[in-house]
PDB file of N, CA and C in Angstrom:
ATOM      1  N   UNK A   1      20.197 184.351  83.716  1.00  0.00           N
ATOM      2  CA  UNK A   1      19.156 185.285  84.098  1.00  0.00           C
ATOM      3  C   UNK A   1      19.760 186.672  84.207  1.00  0.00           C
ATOM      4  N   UNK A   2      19.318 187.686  83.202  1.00  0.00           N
ATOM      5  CA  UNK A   2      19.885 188.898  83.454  1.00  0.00           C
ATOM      6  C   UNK A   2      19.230 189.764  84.575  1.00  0.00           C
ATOM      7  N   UNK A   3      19.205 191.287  84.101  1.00  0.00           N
ATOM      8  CA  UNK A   3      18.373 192.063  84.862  1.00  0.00           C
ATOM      9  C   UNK A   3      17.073 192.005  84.205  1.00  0.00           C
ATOM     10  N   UNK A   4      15.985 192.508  85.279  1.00  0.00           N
ATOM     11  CA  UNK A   4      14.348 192.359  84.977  1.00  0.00           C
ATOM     12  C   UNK A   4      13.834 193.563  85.667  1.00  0.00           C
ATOM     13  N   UNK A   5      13.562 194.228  84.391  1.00  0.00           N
ATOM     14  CA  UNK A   5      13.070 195.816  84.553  1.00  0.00           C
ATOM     15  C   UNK A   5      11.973 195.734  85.787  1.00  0.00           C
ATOM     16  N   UNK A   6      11.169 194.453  85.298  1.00  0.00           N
ATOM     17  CA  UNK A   6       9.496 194.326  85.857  1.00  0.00           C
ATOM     18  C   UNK A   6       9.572 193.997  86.937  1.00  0.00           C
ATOM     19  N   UNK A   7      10.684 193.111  87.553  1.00  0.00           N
ATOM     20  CA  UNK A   7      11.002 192.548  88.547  1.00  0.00           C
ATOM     21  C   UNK A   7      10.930 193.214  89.502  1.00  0.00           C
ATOM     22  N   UNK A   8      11.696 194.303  89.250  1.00  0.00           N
ATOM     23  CA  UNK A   8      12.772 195.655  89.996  1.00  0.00           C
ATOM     24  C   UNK A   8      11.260 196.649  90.430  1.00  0.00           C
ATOM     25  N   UNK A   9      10.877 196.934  89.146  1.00  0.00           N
ATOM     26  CA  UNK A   9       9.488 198.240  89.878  1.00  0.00           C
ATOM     27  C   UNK A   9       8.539 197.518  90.693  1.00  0.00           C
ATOM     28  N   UNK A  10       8.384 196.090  90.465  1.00  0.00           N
ATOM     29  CA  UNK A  10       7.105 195.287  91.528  1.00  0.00           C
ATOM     30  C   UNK A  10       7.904 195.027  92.667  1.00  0.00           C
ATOM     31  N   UNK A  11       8.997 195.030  92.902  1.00  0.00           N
ATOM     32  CA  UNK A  11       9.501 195.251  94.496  1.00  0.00           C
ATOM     33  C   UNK A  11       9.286 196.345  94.805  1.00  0.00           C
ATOM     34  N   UNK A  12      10.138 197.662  94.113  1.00  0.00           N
ATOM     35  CA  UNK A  12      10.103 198.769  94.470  1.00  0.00           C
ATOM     36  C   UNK A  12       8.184 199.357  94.948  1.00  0.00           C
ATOM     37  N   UNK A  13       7.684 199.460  94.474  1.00  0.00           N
ATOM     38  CA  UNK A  13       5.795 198.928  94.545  1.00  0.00           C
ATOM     39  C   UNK A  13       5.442 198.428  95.913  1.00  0.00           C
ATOM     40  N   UNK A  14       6.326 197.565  95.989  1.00  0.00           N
ATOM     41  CA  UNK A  14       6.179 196.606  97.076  1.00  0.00           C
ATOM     42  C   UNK A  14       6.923 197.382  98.375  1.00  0.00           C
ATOM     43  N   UNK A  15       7.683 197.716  98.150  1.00  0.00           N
ATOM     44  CA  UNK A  15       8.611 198.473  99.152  1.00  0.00           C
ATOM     45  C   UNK A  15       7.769 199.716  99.780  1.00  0.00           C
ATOM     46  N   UNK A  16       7.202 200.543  98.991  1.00  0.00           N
ATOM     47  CA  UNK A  16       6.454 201.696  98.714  1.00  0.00           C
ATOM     48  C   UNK A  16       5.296 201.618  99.519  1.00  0.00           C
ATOM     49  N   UNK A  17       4.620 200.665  99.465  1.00  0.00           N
ATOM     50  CA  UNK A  17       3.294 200.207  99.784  1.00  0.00           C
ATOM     51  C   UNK A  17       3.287 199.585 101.277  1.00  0.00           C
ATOM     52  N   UNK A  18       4.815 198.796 101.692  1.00  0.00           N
ATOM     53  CA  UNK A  18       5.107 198.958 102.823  1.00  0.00           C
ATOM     54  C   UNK A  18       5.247 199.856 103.941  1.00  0.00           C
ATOM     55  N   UNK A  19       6.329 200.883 103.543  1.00  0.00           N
ATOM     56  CA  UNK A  19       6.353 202.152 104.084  1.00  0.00           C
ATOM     57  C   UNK A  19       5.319 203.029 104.212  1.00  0.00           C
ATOM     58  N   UNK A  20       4.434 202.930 103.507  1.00  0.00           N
ATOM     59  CA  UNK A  20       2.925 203.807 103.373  1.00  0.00           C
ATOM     60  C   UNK A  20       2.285 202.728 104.418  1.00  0.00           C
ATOM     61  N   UNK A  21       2.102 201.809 104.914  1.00  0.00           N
ATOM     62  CA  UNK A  21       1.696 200.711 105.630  1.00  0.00           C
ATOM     63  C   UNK A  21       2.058 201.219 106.721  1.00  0.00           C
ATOM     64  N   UNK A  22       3.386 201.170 106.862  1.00  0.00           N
ATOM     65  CA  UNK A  22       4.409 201.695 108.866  1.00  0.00           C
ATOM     66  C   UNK A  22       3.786 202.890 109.047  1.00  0.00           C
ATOM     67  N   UNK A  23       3.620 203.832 107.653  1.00  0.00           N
ATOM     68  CA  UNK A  23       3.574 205.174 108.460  1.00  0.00           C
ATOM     69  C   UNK A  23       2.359 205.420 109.166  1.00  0.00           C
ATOM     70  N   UNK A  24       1.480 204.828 108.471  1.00  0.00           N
ATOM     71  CA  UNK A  24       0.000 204.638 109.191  1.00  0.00           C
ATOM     72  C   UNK A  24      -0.161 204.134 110.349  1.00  0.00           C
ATOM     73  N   UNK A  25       0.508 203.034 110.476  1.00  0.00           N
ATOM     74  CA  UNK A  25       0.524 201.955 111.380  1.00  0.00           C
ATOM     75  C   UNK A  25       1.122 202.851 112.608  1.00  0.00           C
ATOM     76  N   UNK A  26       2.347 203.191 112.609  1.00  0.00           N
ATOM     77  CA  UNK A  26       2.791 204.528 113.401  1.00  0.00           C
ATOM     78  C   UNK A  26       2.541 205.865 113.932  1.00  0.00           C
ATOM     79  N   UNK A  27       1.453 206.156 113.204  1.00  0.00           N
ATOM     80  CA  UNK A  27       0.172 207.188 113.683  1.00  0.00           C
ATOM     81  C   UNK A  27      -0.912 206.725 114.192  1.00  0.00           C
ATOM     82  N   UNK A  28      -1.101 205.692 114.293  1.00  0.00           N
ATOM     83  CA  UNK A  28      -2.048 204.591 114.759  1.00  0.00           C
ATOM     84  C   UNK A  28      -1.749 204.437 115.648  1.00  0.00           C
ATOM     85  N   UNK A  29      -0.614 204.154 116.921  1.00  0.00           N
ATOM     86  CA  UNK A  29       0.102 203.396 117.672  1.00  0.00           C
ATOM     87  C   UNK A  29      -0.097 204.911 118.671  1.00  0.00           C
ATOM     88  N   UNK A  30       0.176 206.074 117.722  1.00  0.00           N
ATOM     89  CA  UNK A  30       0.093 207.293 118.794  1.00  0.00           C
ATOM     90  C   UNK A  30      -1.025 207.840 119.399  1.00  0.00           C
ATOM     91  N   UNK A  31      -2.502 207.206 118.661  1.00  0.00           N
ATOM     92  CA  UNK A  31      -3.204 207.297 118.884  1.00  0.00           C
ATOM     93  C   UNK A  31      -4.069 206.168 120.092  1.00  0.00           C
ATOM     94  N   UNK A  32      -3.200 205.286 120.502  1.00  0.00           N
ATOM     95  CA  UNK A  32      -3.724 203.965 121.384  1.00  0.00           C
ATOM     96  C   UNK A  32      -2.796 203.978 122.247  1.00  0.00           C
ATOM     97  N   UNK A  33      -3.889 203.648 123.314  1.00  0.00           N
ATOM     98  CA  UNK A  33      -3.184 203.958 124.648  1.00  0.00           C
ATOM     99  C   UNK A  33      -2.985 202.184 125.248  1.00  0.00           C
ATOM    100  N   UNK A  34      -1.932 201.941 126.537  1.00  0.00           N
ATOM    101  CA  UNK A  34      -2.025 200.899 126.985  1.00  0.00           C
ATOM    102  C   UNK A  34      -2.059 201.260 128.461  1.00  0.00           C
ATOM    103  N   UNK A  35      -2.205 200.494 129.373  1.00  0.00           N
ATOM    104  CA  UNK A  35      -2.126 201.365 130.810  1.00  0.00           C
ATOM    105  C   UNK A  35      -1.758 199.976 131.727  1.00  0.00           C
ATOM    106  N   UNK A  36      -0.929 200.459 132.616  1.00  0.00           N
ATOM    107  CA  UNK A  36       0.320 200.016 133.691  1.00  0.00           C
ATOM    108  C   UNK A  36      -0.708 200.001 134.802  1.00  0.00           C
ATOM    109  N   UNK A  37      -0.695 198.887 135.791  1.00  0.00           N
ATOM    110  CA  UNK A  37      -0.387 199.589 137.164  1.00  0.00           C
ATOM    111  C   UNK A  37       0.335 198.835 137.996  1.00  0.00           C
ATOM    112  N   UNK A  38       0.579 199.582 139.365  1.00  0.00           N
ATOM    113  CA  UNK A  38       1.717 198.736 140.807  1.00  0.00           C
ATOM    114  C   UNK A  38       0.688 198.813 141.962  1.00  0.00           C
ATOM    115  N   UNK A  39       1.479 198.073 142.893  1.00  0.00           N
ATOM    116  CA  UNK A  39       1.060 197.963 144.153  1.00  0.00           C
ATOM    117  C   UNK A  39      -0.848 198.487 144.159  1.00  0.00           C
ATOM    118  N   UNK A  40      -0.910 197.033 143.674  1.00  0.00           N
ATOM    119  CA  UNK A  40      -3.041 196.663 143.631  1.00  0.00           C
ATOM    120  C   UNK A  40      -3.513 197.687 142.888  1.00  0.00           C
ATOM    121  N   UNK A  41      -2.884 198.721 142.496  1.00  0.00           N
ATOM    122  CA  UNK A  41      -3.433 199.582 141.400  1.00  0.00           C
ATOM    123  C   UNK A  41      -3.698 200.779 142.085  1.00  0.00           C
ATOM    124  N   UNK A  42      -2.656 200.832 143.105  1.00  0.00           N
ATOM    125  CA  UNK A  42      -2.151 201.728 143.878  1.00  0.00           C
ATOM    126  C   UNK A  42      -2.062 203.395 142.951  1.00  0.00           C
ATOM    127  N   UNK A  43      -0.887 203.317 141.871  1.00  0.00           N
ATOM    128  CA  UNK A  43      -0.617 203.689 141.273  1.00  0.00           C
ATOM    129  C   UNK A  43      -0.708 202.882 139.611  1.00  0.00           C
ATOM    130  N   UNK A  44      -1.101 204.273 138.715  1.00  0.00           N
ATOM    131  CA  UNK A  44      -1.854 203.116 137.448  1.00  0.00           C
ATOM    132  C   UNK A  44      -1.460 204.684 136.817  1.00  0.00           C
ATOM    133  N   UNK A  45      -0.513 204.114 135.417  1.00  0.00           N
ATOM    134  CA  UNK A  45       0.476 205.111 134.421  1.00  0.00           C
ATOM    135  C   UNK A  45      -0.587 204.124 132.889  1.00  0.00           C
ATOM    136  N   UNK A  46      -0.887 205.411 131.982  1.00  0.00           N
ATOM    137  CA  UNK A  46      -1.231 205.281 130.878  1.00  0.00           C
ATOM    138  C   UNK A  46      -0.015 205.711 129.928  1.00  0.00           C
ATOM    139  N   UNK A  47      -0.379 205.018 129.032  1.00  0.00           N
ATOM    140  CA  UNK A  47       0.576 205.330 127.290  1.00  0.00           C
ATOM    141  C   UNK A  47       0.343 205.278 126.357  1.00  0.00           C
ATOM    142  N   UNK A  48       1.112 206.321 125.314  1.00  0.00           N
ATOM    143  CA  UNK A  48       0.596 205.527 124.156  1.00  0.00           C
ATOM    144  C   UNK A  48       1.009 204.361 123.458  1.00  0.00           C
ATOM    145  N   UNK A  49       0.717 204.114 122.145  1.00  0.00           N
ATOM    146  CA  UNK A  49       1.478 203.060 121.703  1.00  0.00           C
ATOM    147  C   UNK A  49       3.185 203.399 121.374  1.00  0.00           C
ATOM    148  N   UNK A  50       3.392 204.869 121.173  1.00  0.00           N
ATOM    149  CA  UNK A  50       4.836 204.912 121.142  1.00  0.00           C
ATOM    150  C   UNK A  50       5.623 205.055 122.547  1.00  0.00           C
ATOM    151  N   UNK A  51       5.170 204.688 123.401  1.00  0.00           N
ATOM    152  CA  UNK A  51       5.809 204.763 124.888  1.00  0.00           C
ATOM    153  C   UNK A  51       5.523 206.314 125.487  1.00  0.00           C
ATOM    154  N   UNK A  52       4.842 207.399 125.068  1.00  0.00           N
ATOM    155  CA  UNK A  52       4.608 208.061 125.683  1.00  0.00           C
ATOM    156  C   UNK A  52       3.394 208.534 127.069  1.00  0.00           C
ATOM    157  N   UNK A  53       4.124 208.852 128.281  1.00  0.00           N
ATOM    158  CA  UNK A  53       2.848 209.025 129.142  1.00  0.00           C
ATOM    159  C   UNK A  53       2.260 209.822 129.166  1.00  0.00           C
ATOM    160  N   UNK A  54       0.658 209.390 128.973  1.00  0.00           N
ATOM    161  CA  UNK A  54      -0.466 210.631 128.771  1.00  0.00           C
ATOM    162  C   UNK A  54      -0.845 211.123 130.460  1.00  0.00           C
ATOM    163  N   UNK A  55      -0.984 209.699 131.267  1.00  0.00           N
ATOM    164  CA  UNK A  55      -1.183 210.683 132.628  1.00  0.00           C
ATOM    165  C   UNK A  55      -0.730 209.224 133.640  1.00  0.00           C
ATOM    166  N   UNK A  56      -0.499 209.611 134.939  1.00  0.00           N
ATOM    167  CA  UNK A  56      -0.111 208.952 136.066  1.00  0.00           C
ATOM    168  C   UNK A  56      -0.870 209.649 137.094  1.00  0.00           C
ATOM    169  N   UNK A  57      -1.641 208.483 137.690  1.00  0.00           N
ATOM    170  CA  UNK A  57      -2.719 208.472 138.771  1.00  0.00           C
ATOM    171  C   UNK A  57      -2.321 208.045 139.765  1.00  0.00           C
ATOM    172  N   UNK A  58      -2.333 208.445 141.355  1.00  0.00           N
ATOM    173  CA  UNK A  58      -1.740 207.662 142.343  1.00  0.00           C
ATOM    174  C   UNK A  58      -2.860 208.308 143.577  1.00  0.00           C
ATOM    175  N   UNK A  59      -3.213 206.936 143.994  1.00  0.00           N
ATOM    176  CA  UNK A  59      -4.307 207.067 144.996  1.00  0.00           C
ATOM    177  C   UNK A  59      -3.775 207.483 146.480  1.00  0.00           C
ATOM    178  N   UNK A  60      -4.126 208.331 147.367  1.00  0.00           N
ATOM    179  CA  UNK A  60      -3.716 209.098 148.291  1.00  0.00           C
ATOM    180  C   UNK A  60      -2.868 207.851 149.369  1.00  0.00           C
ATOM    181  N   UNK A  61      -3.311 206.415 149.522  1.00  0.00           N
ATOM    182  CA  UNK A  61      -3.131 205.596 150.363  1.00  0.00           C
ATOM    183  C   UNK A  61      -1.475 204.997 149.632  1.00  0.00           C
ATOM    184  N   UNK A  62      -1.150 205.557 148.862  1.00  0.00           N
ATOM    185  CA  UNK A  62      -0.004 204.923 148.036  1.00  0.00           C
ATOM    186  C   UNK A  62       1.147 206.316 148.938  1.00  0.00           C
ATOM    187  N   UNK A  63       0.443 206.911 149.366  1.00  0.00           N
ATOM    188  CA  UNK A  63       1.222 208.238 149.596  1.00  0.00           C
ATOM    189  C   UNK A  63       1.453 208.318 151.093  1.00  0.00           C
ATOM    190  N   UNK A  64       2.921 208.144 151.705  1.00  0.00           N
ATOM    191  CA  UNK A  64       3.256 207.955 152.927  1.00  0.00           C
ATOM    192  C   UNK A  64       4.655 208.572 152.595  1.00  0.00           C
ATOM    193  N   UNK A  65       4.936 210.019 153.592  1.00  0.00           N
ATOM    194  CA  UNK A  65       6.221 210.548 153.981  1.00  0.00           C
ATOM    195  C   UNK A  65       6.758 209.905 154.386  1.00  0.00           C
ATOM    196  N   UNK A  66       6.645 208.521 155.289  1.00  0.00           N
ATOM    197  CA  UNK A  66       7.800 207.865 155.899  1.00  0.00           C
ATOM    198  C   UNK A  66       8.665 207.182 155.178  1.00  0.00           C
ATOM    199  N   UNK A  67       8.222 207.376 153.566  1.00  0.00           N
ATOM    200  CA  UNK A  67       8.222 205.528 152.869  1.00  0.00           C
ATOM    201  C   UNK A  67       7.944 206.339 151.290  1.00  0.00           C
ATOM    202  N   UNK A  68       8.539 207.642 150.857  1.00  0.00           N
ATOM    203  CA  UNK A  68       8.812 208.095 149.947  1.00  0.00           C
ATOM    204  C   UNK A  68       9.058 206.923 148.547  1.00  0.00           C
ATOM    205  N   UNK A  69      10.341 205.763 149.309  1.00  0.00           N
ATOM    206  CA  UNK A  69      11.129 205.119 148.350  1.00  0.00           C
ATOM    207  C   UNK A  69      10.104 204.218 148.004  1.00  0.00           C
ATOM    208  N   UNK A  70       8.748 203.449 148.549  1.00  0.00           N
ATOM    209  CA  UNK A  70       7.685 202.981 147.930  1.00  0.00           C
ATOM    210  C   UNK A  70       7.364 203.638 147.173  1.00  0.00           C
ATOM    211  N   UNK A  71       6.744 205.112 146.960  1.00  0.00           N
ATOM    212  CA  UNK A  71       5.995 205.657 145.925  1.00  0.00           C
ATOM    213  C   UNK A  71       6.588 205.776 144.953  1.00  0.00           C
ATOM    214  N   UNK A  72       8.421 205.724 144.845  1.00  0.00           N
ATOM    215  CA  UNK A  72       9.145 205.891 144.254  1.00  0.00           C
ATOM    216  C   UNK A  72       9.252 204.511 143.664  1.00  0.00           C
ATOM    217  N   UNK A  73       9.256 203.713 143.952  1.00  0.00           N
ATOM    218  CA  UNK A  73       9.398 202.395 143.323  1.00  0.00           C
ATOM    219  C   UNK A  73       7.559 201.968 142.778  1.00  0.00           C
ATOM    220  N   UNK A  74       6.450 202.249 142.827  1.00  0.00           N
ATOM    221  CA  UNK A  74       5.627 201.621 142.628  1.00  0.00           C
ATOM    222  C   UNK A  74       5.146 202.591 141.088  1.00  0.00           C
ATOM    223  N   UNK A  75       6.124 204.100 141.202  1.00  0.00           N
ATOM    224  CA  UNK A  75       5.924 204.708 139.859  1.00  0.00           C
ATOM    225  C   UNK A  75       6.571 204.043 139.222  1.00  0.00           C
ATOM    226  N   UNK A  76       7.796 203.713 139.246  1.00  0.00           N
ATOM    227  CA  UNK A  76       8.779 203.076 138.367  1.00  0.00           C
ATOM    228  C   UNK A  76       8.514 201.404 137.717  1.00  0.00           C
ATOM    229  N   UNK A  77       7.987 201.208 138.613  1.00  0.00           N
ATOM    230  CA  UNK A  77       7.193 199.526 138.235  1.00  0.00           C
ATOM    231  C   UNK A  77       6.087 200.020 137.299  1.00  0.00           C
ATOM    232  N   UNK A  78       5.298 200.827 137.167  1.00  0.00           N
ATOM    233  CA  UNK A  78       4.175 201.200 137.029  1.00  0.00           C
ATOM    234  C   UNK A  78       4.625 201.703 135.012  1.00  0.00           C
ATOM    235  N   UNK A  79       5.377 202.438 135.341  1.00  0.00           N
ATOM    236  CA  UNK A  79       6.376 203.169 134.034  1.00  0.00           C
ATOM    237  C   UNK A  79       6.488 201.584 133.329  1.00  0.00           C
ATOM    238  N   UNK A  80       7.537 201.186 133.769  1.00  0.00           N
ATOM    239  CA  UNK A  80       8.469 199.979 133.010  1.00  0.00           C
ATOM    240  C   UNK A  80       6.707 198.975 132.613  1.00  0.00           C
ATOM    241  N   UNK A  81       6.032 198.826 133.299  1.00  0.00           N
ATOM    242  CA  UNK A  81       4.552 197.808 132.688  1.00  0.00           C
ATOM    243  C   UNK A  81       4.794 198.275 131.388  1.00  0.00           C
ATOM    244  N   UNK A  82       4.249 199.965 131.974  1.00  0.00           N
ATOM    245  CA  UNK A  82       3.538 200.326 130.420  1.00  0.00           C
ATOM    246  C   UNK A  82       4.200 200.672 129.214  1.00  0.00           C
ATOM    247  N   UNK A  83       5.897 200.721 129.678  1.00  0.00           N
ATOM    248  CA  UNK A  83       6.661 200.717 128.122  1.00  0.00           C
ATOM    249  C   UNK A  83       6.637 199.020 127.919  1.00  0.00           C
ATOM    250  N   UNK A  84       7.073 197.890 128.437  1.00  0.00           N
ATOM    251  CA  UNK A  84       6.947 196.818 128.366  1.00  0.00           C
ATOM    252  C   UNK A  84       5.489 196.452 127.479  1.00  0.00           C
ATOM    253  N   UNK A  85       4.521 197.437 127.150  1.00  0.00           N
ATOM    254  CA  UNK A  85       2.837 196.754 126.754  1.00  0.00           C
ATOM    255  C   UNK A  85       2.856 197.643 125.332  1.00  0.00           C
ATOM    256  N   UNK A  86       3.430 199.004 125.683  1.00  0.00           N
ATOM    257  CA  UNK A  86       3.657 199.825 124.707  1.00  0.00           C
ATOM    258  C   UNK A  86       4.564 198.993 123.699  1.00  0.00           C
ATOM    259  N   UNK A  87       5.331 198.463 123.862  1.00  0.00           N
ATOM    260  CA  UNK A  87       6.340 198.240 122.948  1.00  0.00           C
ATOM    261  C   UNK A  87       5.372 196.308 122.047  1.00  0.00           C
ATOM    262  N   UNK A  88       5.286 196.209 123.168  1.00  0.00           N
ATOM    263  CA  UNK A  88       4.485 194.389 122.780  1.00  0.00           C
ATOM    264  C   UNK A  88       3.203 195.150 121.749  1.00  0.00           C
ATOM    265  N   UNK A  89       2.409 196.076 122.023  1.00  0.00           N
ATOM    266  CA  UNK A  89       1.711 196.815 121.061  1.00  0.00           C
ATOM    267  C   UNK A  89       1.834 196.918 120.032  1.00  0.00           C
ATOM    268  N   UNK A  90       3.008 197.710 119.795  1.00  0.00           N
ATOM    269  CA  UNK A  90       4.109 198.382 118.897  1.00  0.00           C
ATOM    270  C   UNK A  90       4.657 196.840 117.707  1.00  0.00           C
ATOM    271  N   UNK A  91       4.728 196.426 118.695  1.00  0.00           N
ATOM    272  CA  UNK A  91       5.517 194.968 117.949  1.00  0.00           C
ATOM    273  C   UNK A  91       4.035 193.710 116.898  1.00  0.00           C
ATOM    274  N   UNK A  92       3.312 193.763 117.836  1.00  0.00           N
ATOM    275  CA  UNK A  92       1.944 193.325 117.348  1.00  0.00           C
ATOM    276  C   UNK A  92       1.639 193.903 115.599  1.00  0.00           C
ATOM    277  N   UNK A  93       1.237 194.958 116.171  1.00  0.00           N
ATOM    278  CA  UNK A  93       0.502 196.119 115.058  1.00  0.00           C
ATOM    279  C   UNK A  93       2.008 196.242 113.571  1.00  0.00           C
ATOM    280  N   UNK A  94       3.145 196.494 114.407  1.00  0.00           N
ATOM    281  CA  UNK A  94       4.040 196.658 113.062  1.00  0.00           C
ATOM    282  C   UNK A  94       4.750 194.955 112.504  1.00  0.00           C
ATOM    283  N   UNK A  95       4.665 194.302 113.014  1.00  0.00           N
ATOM    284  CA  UNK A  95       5.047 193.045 113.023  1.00  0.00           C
ATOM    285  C   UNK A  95       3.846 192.288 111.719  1.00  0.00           C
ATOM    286  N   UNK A  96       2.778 192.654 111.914  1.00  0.00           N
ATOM    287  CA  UNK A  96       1.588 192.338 110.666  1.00  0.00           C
ATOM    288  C   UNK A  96       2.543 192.588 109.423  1.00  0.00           C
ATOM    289  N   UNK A  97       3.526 193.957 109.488  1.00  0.00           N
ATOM    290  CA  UNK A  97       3.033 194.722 108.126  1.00  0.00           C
ATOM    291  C   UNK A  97       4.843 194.010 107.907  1.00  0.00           C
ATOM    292  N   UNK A  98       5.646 193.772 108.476  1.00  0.00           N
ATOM    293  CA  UNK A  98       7.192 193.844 108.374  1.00  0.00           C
ATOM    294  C   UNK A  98       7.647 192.081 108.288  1.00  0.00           C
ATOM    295  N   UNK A  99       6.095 191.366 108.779  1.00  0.00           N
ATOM    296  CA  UNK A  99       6.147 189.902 108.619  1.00  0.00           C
ATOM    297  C   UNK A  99       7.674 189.512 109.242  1.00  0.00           C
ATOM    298  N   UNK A 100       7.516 190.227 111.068  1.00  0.00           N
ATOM    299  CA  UNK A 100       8.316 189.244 111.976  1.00  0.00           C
ATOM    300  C   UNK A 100      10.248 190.091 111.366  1.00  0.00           C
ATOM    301  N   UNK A 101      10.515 190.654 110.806  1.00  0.00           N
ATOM    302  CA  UNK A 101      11.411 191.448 110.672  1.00  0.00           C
ATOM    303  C   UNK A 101      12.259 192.308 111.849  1.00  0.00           C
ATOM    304  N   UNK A 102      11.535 192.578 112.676  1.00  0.00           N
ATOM    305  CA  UNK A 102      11.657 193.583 113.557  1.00  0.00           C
ATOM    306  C   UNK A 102      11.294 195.136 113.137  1.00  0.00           C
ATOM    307  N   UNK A 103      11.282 195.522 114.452  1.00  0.00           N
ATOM    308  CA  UNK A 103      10.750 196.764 114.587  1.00  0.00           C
ATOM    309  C   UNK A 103      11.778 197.812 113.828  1.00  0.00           C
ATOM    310  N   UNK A 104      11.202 199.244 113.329  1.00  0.00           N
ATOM    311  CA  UNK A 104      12.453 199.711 112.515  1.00  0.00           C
ATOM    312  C   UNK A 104      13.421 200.656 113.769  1.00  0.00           C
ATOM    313  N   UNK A 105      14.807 200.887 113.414  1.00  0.00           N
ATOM    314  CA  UNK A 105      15.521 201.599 114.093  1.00  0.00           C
ATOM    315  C   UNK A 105      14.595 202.826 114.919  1.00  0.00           C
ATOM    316  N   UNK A 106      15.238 203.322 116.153  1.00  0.00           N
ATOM    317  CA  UNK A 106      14.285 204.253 116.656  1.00  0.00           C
ATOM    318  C   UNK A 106      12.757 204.070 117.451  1.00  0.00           C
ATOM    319  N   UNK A 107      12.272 202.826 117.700  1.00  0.00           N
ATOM    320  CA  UNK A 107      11.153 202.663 118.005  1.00  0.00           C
ATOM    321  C   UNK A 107      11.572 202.264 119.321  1.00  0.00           C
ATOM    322  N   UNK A 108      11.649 202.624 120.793  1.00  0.00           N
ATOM    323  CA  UNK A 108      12.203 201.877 121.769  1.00  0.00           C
ATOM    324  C   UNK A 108      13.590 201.721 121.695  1.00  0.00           C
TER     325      UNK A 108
END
């Protein structure tokens, strides 16, 4: 079996049609949000699908000077949800197109 001209451009095709697939799929992801929350929904952090936060809400009763290191810990729980949903998102939506491959370098 030698080389196969036809072989070679219907991957390359194939390759092409992939990447035109992610990039969409990846403007897609920036456009969808997932949303976090801690302590009963105390505090509740939105994202997008690339892990970025659009806003963090925290209800006045979450908010105690004595006890700073709660509000401080119920953002941080709140954060880690929504990259944890962001990324399961992320993995969903690009995982269709990469058929279980993994995610590409740079994503998380």
């Amino acid at each position: 079996m030698g080389f196969n001209p036809q072989n070679m451009n219907k991957m390359m095709k194939q390759v092409q049609q992939m990447q035109k697939q992610m990039a969409e799929a990846q403007e897609a992801l920036g456009q969808e949000t997932v949303e976090a929350t801690a302590g009963g929904g105390m505090v509740r952090v939105v994202m997008t699908g690339h892990g970025e936060i659009v806003s963090v809400e925290i209800l006045r009763e979450a908010v105690d000077p004595d006890d700073v290191e709660m509000l401080e810990d119920l953002v941080l729980s709140a954060v880690r949800e929504g990259q944890d949903k962001a990324r399961a998102l992320a993995e969903e939506r690009l995982g269709a197109i990469t058929g279980g491959m993994g995610l590409p370098g740079g994503l998380f």
